[in-house]
N, C-alpha and C. Protein backbone atom coordinates (compact mmCIF):
# COMPACT_ATOMS: atom_id res chain seq x y z
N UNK A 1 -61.70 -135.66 52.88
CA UNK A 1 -61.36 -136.14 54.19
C UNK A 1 -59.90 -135.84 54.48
N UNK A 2 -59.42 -135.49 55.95
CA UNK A 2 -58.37 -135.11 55.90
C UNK A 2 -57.73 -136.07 57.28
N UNK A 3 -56.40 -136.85 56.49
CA UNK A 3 -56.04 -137.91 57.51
C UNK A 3 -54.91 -136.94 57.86
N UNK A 4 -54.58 -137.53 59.40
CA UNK A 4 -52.99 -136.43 59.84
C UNK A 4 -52.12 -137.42 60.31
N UNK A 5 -50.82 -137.27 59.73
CA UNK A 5 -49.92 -138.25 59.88
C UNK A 5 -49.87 -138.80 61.38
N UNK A 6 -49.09 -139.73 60.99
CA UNK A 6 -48.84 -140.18 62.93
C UNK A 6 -46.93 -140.17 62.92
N UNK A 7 -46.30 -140.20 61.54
CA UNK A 7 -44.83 -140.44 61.73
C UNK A 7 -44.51 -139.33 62.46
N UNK A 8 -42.92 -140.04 63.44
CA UNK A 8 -41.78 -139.43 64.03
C UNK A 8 -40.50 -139.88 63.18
N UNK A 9 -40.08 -138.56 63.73
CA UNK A 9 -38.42 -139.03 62.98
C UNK A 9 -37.52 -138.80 64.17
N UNK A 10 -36.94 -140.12 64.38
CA UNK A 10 -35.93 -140.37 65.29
C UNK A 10 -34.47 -140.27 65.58
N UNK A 11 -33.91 -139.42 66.07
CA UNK A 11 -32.36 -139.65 65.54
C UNK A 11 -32.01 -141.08 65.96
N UNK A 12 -30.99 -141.62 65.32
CA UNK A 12 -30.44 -143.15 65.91
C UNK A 12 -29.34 -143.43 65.13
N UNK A 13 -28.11 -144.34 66.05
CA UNK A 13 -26.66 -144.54 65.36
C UNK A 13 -26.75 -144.31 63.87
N UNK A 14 -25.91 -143.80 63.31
CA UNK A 14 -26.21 -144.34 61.78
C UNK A 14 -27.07 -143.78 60.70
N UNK A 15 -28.29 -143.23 61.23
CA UNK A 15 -29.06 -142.34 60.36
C UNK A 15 -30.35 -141.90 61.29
N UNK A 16 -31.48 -142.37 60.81
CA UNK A 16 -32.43 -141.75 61.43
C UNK A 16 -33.50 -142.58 61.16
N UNK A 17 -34.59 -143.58 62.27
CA UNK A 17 -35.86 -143.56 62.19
C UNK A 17 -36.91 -143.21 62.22
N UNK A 18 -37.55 -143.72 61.13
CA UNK A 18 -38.81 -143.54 60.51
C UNK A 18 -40.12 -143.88 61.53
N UNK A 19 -40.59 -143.58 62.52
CA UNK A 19 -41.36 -144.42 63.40
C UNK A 19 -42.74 -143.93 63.53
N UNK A 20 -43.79 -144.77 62.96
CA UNK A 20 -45.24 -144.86 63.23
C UNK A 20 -45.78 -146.14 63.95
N UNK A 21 -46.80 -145.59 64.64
CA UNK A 21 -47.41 -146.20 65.31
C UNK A 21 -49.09 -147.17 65.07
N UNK A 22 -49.66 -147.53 65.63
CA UNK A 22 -51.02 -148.11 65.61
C UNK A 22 -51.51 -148.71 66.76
N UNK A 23 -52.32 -148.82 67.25
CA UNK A 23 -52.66 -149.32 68.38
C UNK A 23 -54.09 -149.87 68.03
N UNK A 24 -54.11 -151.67 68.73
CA UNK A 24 -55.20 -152.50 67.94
C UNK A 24 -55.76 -152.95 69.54
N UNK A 25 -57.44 -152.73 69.42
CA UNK A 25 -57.56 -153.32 71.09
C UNK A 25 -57.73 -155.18 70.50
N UNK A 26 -56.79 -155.95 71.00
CA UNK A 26 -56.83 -157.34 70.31
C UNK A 26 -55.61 -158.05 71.01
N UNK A 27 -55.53 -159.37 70.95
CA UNK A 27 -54.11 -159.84 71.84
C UNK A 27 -53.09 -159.58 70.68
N UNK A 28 -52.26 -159.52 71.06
CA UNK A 28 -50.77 -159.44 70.74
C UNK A 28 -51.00 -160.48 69.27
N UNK A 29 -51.15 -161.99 69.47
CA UNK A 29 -50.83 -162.94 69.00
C UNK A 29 -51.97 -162.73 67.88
N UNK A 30 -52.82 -161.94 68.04
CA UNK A 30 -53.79 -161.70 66.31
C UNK A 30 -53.56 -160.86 65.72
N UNK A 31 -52.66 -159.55 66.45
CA UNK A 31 -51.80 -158.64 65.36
C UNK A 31 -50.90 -158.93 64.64
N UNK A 32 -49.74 -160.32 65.12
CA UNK A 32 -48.91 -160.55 64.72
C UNK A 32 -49.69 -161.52 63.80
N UNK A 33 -50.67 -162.25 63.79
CA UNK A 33 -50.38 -162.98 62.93
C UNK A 33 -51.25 -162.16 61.30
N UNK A 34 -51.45 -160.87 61.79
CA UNK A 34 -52.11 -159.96 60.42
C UNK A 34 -50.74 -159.19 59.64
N UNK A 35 -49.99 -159.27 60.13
CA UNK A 35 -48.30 -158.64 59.99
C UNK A 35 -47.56 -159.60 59.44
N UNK A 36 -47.86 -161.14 59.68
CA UNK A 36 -47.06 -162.33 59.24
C UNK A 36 -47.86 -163.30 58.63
N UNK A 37 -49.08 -163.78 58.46
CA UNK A 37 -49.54 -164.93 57.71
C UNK A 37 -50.20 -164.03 55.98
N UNK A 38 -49.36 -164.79 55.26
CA UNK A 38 -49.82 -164.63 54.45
C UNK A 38 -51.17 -163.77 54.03
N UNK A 39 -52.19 -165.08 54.36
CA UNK A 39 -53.18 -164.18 53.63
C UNK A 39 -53.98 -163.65 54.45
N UNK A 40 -53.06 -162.81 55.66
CA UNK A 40 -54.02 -161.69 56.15
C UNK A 40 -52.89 -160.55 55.64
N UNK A 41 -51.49 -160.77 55.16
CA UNK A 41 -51.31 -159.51 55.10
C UNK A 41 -51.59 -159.40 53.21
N UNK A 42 -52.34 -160.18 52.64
CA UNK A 42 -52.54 -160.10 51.60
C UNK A 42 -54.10 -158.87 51.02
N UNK A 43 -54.35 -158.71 52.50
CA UNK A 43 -55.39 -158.01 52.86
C UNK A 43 -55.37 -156.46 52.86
N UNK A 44 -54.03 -156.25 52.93
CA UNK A 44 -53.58 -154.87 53.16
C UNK A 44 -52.03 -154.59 52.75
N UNK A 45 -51.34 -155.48 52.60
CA UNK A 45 -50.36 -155.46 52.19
C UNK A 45 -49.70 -155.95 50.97
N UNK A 46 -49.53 -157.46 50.72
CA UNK A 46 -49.36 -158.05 49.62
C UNK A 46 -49.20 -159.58 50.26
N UNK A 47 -49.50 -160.49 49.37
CA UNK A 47 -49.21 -161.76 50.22
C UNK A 47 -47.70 -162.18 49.80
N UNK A 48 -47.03 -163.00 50.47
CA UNK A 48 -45.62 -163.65 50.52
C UNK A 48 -45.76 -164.99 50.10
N UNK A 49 -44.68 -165.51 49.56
CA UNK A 49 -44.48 -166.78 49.66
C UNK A 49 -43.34 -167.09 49.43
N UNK A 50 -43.16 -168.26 50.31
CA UNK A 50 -41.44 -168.87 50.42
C UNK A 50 -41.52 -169.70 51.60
N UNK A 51 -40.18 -170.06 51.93
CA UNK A 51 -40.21 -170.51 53.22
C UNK A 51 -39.40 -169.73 54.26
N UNK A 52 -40.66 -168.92 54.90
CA UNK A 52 -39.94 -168.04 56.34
C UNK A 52 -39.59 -168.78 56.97
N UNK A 53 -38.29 -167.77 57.77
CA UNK A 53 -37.83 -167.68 58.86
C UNK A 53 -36.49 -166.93 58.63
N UNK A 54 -35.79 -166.73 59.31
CA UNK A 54 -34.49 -165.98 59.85
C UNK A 54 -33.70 -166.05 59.07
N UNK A 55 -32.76 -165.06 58.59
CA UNK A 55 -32.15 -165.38 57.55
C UNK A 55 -32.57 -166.23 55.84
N UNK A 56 -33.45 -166.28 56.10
CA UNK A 56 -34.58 -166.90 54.65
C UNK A 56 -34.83 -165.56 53.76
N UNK A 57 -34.79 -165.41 52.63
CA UNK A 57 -35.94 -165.04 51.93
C UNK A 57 -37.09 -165.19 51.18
N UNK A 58 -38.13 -164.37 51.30
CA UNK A 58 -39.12 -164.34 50.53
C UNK A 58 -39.99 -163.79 49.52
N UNK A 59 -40.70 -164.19 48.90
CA UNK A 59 -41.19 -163.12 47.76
C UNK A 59 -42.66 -162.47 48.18
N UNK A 60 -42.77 -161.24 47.90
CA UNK A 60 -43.69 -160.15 48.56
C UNK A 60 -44.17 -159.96 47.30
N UNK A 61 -45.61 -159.76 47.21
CA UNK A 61 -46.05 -159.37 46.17
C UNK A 61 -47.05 -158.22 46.61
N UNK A 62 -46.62 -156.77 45.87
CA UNK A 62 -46.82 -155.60 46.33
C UNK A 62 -48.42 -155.34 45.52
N UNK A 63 -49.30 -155.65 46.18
CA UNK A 63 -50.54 -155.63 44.92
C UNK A 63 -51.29 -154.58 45.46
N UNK A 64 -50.70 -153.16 46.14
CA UNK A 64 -51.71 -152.06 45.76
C UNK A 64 -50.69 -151.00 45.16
N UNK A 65 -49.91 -151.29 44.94
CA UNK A 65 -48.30 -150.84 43.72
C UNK A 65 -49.16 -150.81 42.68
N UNK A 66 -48.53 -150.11 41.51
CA UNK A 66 -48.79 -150.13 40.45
C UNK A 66 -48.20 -151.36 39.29
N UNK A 67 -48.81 -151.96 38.97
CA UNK A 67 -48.66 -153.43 38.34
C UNK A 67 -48.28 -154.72 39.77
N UNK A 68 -48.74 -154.20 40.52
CA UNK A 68 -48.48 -155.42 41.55
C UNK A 68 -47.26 -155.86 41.37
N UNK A 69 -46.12 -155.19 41.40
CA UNK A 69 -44.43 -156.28 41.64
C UNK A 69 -44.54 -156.86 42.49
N UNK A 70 -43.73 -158.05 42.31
CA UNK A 70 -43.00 -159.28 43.59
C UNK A 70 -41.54 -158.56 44.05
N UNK A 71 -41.32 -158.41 45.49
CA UNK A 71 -40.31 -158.21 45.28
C UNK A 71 -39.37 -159.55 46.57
N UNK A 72 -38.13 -159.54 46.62
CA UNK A 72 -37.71 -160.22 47.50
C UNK A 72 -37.23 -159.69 49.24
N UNK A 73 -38.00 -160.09 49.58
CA UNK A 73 -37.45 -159.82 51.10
C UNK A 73 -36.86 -160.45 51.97
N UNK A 74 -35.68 -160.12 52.77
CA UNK A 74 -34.77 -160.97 53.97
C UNK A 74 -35.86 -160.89 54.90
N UNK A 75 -35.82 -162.30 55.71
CA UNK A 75 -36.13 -161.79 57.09
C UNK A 75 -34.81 -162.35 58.15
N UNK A 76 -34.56 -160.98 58.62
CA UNK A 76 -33.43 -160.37 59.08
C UNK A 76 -33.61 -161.09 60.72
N UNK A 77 -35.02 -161.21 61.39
CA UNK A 77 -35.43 -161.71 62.86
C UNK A 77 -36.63 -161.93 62.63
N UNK A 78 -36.57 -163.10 63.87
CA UNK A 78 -38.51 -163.54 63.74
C UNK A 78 -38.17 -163.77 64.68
N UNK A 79 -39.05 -162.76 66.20
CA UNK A 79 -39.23 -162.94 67.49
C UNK A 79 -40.60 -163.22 67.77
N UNK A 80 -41.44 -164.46 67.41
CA UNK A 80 -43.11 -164.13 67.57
C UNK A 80 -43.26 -163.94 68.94
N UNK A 81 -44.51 -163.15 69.23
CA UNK A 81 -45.12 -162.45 68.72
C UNK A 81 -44.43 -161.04 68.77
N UNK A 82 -43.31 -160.40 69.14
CA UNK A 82 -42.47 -159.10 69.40
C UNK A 82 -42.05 -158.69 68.07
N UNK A 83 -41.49 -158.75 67.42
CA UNK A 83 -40.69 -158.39 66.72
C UNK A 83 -40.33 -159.14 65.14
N UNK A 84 -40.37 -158.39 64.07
CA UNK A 84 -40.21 -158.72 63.00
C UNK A 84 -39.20 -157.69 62.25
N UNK A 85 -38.38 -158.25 61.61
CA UNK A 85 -37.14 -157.71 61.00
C UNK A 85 -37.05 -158.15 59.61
N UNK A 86 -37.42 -156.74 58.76
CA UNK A 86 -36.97 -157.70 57.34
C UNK A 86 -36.10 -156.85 56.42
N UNK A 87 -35.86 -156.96 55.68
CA UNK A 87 -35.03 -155.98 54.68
C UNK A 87 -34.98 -156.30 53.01
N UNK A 88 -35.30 -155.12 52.22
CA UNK A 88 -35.09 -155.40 50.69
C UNK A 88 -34.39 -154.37 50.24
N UNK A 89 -34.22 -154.69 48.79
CA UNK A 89 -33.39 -153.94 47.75
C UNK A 89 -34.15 -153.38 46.79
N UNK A 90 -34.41 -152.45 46.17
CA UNK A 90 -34.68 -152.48 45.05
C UNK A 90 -34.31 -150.61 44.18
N UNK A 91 -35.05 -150.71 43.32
CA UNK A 91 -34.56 -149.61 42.60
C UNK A 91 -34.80 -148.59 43.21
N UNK A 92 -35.54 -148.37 44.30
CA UNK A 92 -35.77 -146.92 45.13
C UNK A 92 -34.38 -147.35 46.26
N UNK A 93 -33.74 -148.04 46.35
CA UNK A 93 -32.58 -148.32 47.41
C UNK A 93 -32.76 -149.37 48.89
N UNK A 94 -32.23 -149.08 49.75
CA UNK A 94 -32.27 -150.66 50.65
C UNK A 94 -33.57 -149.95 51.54
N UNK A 95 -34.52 -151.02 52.13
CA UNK A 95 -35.48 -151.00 53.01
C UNK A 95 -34.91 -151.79 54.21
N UNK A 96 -34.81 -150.80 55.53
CA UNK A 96 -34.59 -151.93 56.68
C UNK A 96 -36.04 -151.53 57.53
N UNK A 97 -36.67 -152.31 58.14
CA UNK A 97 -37.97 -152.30 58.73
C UNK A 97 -38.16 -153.42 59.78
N UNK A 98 -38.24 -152.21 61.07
CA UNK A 98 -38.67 -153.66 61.94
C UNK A 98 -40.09 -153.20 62.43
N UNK A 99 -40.93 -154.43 62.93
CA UNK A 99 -42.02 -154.62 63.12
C UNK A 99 -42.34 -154.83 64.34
N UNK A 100 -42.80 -153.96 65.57
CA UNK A 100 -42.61 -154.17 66.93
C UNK A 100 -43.81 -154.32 67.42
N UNK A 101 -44.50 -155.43 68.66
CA UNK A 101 -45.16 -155.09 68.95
C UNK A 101 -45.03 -155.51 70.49
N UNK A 102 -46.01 -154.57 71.34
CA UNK A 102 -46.04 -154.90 72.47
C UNK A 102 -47.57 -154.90 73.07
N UNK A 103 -48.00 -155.65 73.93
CA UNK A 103 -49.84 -155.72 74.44
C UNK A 103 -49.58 -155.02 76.23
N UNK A 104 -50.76 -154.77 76.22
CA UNK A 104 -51.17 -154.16 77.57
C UNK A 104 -52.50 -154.20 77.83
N UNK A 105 -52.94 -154.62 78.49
CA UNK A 105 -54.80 -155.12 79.09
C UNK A 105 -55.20 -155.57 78.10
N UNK A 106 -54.89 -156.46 76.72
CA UNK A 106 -55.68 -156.74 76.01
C UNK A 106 -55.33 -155.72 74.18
N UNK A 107 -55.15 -154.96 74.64
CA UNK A 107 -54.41 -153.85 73.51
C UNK A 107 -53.48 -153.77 73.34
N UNK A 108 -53.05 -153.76 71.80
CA UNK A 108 -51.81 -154.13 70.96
C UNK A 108 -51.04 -152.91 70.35
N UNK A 109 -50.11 -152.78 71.00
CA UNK A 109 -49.51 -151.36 70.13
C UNK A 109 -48.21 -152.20 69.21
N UNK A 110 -48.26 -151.50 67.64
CA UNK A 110 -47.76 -151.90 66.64
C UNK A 110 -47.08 -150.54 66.81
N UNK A 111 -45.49 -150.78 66.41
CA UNK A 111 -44.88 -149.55 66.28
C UNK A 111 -43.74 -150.53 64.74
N UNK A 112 -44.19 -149.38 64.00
CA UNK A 112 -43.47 -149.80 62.52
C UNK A 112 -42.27 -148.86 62.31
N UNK A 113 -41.19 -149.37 62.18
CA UNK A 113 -39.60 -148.61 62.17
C UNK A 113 -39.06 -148.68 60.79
N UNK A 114 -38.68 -147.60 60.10
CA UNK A 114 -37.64 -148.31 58.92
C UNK A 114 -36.70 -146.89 59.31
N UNK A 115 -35.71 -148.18 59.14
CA UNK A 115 -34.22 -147.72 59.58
C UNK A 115 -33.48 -146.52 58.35
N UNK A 116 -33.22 -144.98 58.01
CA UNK A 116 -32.91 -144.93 57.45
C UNK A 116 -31.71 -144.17 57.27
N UNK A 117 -30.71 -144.40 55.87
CA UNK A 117 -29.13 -144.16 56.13
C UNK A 117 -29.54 -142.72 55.52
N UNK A 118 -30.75 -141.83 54.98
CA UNK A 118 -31.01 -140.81 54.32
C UNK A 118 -32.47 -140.20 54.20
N UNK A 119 -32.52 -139.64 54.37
CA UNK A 119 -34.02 -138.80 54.16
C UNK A 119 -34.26 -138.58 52.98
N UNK A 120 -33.42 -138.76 52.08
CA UNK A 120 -33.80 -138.65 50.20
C UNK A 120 -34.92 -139.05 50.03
N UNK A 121 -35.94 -138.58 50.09
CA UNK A 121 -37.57 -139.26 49.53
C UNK A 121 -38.24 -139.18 50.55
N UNK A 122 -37.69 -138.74 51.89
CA UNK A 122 -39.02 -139.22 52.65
C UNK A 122 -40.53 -138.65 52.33
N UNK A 123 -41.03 -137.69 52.40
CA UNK A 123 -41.92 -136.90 51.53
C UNK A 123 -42.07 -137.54 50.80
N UNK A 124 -41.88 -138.64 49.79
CA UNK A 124 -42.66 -139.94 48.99
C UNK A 124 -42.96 -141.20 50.03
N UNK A 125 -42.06 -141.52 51.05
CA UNK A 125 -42.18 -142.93 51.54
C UNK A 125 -42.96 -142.33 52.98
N UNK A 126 -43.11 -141.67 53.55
CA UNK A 126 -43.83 -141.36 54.32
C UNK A 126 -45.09 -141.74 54.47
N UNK A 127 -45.90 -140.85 53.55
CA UNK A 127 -47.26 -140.54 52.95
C UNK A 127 -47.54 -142.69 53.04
N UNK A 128 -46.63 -143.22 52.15
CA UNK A 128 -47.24 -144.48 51.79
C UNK A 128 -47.06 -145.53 52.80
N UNK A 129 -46.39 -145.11 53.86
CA UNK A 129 -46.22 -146.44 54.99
C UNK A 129 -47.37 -145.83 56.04
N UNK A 130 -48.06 -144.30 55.70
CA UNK A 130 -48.91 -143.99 56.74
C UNK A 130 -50.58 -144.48 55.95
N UNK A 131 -50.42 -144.61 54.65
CA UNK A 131 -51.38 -145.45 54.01
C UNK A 131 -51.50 -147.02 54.13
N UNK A 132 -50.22 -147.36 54.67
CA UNK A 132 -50.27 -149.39 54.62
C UNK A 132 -50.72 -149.68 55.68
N UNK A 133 -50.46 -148.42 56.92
CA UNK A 133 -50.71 -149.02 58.20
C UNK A 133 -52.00 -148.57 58.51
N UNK A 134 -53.07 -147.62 57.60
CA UNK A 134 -54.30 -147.60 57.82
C UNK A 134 -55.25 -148.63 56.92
N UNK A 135 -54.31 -148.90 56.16
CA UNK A 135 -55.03 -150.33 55.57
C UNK A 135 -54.96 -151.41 56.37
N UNK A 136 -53.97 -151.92 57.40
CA UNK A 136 -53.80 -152.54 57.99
C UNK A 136 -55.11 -152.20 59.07
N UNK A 137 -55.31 -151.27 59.75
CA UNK A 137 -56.31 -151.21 60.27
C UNK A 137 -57.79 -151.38 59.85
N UNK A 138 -57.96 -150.81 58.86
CA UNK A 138 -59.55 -150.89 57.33
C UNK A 138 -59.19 -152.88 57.32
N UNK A 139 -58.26 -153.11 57.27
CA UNK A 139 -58.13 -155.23 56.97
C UNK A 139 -58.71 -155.53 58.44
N UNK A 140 -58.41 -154.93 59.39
CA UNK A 140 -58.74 -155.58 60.56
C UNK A 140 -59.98 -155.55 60.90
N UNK A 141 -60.25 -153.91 61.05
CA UNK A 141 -61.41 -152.93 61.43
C UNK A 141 -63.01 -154.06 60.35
N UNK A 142 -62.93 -154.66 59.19
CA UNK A 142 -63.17 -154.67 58.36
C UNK A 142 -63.86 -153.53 57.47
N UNK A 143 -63.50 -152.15 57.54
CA UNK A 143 -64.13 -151.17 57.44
C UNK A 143 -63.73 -151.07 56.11
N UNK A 144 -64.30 -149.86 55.36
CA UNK A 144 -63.73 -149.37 53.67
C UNK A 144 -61.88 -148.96 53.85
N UNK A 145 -61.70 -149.45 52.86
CA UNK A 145 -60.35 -149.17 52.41
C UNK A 145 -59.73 -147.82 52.60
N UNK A 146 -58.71 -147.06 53.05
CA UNK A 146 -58.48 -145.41 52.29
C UNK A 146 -58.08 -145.82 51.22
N UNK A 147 -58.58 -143.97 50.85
CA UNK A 147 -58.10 -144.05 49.61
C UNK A 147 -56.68 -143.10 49.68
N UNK A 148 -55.61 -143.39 48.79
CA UNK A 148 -54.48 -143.48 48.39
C UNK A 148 -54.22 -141.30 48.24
N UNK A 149 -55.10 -141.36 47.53
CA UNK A 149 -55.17 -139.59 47.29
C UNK A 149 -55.05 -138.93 48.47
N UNK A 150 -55.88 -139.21 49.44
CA UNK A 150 -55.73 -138.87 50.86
C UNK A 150 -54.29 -138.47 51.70
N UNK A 151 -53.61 -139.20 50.98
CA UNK A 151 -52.15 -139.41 51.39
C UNK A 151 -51.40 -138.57 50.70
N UNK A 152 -51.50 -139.14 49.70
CA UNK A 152 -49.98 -138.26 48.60
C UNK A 152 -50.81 -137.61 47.25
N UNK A 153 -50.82 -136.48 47.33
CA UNK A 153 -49.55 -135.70 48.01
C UNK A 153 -49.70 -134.73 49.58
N UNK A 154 -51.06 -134.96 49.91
CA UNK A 154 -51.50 -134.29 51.23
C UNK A 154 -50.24 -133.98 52.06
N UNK A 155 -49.88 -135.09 52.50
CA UNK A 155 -48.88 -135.66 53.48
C UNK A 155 -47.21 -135.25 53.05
N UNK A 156 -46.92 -134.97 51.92
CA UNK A 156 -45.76 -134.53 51.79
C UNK A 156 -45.84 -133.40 52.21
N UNK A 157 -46.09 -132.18 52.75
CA UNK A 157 -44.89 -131.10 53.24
C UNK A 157 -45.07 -131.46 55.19
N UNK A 158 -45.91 -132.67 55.52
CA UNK A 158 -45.54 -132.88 57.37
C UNK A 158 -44.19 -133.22 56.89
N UNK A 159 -43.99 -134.43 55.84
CA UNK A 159 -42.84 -135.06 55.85
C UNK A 159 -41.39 -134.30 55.84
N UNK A 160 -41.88 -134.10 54.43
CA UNK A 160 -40.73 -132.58 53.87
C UNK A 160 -40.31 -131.76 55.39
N UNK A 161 -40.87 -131.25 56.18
CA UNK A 161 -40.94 -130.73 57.63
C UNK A 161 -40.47 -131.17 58.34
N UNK A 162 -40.48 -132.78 58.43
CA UNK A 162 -39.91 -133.50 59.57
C UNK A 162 -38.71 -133.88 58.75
N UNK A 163 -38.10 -133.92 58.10
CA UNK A 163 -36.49 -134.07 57.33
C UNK A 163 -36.34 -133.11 57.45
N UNK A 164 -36.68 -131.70 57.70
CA UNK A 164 -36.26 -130.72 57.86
C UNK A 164 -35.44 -129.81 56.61
């Protein structure tokens, strides 16, 4: 099966965004809460726990990673239902990611941003945020899962291409 990316790469102050899209026919307020409650994004993403909100952090537990890590995440903004802002650290370097959404007749467009100071890797991080956000859809859709192969390494030379 052959999936085709949906990322853009954006110029913007500072470096360059990462920007994919999704579009859910559903209100606003049931996308956001598959992006933010726990155990729906435990569905496709990893579940959290802590106590959100703004400036808080929390612990993410990455369970389609390999050994499922926890990792810690800021949340940087919490605009419900618009906008989600979070940011982490870790040994691949800083993650900034905001989470946008906007509705129109009933249909929800999700536009997923990560902010970046470098293109070092994109061709790895690409491929896998265009896999979270079709899981995100397979969690909703309740349809079969993708599979992971589909992605990477398929998807590395659009990426490689779009870093130019």
């Amino acid at each position: 099966m052959t999936i085709r990316p949906t990322a853009r790469l954006l110029r913007a102050d500072g470096g360059d965004d990462l920007v994919l899209t999704r579009t859910f026919r559903a209100p606003i307020e049931d996308v956001w809460a598959s992006v933010t409650e726990s155990e729906r994004t435990a569905r496709w993403f990893g579940p959290w726990e802590g106590d959100a909100g703004p400036g808080r952090t929390i612990k993410v537990q990455l369970v389609f990673e390999d050994q499922s890590p926890w990792m810690d995440m800021r949340i940087d903004a919490c605009e419900a239902p618009r906008r989600l802002s979070v940011s982490a650290t870790d040994e691949h370097g800083e993650w900034r990611i905001d989470l946008l959404l906007s509705e129109d007749g009933g249909t929800t467009l999700l536009e997923f941003v990560q902010h970046m100071d470098t293109l070092d890797g994109l061709a790895d991080i690409g491929p896998g945020w265009e896999y979270y956000l079709d899981m995100l859809v397979a969690a909703r859709e309740g349809s079969a899962k993708p599979d992971f192969d589909d992605y990477y390494p398929a998807m590395k030379p659009y990426f490689d291409d779009l870093s130019g």
